[in-house]
N, C-alpha and C. Protein backbone atom coordinates (compact mmCIF):
# COMPACT_ATOMS: atom_id res chain seq x y z
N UNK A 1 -13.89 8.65 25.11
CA UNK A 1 -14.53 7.84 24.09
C UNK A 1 -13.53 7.60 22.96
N UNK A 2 -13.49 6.46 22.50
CA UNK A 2 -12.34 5.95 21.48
C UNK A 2 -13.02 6.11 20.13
N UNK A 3 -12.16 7.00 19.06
CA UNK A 3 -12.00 7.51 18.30
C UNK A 3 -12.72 6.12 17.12
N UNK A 4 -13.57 6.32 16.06
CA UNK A 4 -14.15 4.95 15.38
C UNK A 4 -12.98 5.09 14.28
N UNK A 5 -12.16 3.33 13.93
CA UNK A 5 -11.06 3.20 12.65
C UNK A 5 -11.99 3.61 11.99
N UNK A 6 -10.90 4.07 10.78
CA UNK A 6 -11.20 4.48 9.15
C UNK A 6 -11.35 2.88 8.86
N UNK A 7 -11.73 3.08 7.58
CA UNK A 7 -11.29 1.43 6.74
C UNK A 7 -10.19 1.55 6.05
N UNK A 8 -9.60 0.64 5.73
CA UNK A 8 -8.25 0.23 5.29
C UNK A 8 -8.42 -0.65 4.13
N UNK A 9 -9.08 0.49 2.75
CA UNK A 9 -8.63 -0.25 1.38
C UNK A 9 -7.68 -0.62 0.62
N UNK A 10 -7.12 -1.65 1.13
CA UNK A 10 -5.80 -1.92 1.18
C UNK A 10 -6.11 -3.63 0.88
N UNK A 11 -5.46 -3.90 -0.13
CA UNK A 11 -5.39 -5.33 -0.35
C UNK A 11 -3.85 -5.77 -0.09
N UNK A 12 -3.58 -7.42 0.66
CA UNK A 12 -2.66 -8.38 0.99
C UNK A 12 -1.64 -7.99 -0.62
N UNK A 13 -0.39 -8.13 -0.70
CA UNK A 13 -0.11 -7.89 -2.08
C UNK A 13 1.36 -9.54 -2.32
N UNK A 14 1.02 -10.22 -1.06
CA UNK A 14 2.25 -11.61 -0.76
C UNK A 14 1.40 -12.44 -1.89
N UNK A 15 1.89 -13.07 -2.81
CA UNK A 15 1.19 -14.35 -3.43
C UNK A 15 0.79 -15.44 -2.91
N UNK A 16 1.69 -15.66 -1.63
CA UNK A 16 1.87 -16.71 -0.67
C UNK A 16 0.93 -16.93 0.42
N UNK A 17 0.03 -15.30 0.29
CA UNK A 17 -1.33 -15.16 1.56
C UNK A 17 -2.39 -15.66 0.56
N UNK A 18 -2.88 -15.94 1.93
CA UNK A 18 -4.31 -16.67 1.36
C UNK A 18 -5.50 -15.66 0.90
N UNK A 19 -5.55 -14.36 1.25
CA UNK A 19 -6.25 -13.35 0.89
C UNK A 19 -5.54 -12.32 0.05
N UNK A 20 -3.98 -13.25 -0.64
CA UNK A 20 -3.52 -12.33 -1.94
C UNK A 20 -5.04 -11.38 -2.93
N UNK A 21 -4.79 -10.25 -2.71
CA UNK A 21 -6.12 -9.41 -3.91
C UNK A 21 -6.93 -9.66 -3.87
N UNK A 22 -7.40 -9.87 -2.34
CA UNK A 22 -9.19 -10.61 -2.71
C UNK A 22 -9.66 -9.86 -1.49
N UNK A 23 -9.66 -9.88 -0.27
CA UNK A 23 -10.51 -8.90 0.65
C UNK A 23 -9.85 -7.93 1.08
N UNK A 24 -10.63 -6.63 1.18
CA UNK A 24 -10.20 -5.06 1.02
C UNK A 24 -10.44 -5.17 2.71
N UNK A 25 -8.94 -4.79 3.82
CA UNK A 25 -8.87 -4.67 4.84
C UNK A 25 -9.03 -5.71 5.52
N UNK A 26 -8.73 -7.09 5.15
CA UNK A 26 -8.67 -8.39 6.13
C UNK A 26 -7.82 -8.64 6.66
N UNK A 27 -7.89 -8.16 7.88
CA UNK A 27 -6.81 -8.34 8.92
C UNK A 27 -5.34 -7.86 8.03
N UNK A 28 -5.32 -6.79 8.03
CA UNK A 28 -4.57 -5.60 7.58
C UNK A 28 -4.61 -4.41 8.07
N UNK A 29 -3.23 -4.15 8.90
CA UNK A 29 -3.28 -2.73 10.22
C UNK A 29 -2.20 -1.82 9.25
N UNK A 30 -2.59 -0.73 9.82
CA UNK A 30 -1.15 0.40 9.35
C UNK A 30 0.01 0.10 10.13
N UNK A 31 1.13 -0.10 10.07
CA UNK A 31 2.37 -0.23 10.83
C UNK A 31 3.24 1.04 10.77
N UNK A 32 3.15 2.23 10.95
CA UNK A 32 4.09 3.61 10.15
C UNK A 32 4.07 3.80 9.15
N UNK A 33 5.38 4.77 8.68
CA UNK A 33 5.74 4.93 6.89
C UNK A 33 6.83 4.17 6.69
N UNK A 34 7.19 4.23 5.36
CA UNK A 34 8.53 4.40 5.17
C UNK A 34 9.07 5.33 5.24
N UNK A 35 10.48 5.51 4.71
CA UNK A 35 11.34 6.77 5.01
C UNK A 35 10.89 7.66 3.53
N UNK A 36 10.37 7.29 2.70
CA UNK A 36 9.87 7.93 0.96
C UNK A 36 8.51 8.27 1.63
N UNK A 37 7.98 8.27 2.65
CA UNK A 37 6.58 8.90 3.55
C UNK A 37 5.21 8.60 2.86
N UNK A 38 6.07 6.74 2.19
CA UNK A 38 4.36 5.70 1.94
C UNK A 38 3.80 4.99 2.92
N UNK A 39 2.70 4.60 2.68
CA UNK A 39 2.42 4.27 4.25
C UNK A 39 2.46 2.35 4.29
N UNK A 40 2.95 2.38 5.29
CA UNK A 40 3.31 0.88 5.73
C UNK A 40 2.34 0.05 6.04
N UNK A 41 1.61 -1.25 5.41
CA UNK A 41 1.22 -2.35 5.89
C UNK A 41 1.04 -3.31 6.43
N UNK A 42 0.77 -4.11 7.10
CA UNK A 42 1.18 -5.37 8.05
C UNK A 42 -0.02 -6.17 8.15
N UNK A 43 -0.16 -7.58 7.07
CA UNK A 43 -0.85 -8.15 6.75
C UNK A 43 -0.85 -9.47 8.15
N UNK A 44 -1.73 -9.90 8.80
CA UNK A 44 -1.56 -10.68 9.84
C UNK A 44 -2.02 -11.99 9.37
N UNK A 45 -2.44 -12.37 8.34
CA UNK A 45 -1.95 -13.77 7.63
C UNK A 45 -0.82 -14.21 7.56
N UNK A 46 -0.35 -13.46 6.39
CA UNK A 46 1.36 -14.00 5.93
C UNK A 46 2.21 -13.30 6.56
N UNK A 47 2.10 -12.13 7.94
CA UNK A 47 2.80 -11.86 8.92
C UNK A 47 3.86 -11.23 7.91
N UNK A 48 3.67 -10.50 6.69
CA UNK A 48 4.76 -9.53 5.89
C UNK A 48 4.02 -8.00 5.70
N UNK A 49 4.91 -6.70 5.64
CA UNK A 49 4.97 -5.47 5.55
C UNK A 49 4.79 -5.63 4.34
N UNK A 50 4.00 -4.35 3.46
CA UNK A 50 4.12 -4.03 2.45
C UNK A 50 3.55 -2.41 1.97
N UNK A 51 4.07 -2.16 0.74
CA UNK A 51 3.55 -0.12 1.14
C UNK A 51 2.20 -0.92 -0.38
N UNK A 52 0.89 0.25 -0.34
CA UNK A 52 0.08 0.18 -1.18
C UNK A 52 0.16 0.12 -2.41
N UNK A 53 1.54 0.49 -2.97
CA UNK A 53 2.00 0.96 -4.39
C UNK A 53 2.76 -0.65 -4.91
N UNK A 54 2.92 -1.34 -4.19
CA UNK A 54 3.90 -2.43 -4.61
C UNK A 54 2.92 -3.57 -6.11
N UNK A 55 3.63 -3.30 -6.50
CA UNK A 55 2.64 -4.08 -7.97
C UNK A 55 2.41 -2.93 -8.93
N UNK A 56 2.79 -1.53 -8.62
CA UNK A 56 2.11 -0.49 -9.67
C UNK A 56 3.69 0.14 -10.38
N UNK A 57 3.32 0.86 -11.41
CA UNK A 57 4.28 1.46 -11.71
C UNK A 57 5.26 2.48 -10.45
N UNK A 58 4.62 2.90 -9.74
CA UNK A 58 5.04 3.68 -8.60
C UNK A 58 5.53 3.34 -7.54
N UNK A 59 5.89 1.77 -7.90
CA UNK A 59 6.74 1.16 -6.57
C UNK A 59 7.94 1.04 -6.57
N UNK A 60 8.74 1.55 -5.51
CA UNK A 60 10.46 1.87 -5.57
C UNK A 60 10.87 2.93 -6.59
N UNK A 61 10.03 3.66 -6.49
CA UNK A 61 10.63 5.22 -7.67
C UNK A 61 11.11 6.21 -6.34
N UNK A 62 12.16 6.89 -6.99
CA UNK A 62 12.40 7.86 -5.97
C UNK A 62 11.13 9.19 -6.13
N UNK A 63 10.60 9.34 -7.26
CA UNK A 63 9.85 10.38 -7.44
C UNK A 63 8.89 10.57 -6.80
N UNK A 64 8.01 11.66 -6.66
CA UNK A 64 6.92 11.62 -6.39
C UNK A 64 5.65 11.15 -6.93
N UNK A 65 4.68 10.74 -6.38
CA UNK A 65 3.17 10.50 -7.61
C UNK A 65 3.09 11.81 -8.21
N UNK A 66 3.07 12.98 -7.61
CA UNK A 66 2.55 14.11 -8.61
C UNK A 66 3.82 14.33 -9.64
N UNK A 67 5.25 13.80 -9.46
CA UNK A 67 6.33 13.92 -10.39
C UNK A 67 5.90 12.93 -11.30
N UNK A 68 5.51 11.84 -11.25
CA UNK A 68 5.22 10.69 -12.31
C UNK A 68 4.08 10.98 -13.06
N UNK A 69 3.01 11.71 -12.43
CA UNK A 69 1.79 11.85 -13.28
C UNK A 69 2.06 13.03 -14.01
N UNK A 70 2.82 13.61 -13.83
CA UNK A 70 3.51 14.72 -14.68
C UNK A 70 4.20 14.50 -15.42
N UNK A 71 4.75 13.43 -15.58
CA UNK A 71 5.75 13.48 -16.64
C UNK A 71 4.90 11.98 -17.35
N UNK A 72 3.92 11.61 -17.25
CA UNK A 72 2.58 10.66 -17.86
C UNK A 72 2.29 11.58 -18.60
N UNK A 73 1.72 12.92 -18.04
CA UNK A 73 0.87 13.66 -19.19
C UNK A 73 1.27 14.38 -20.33
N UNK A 74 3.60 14.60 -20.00
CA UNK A 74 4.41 15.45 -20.74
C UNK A 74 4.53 14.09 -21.96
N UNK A 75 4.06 12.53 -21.43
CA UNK A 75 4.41 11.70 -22.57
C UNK A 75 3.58 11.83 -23.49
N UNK A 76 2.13 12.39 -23.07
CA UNK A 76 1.04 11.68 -24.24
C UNK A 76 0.36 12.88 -25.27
């Protein structure tokens, strides 16, 4: 018996897709990680990869989230 998907709250993050930020898991699969062990996207509209973090402060940091929210709370 085949295992039931999770959902995939994960929004399109291409400007260029037609479901840029608007439906949570539309035709959007996991594709692996990256090598920083975020997890990989693959939007089948605009046929582009993307990790969940892209648009946030936490995209392309070498750090960790628990290193960044740590040093958020050493700011305030």
């Amino acid at each position: 018996m085949a295992r039931p998907r999770g959902t995939i709250n994960v929004v399109c993050q291409n400007p260029r897709c037609k479901y840029y930020l608007k439906e949570k898991g539309k035709d959007i699969i996991k594709s692996g990680k990256y090598s920083t062990g975020h997890q990989r996207y693959y939007c089948k509209h605009c046929r582009t990869y993307f990790m969940e973090t892209k648009g946030t402060p936490l995209y392309r940091r070498r750090l960790s989230e628990e290193e960044i929210i740590q040093i958020c709370k050493l700011l305030v």
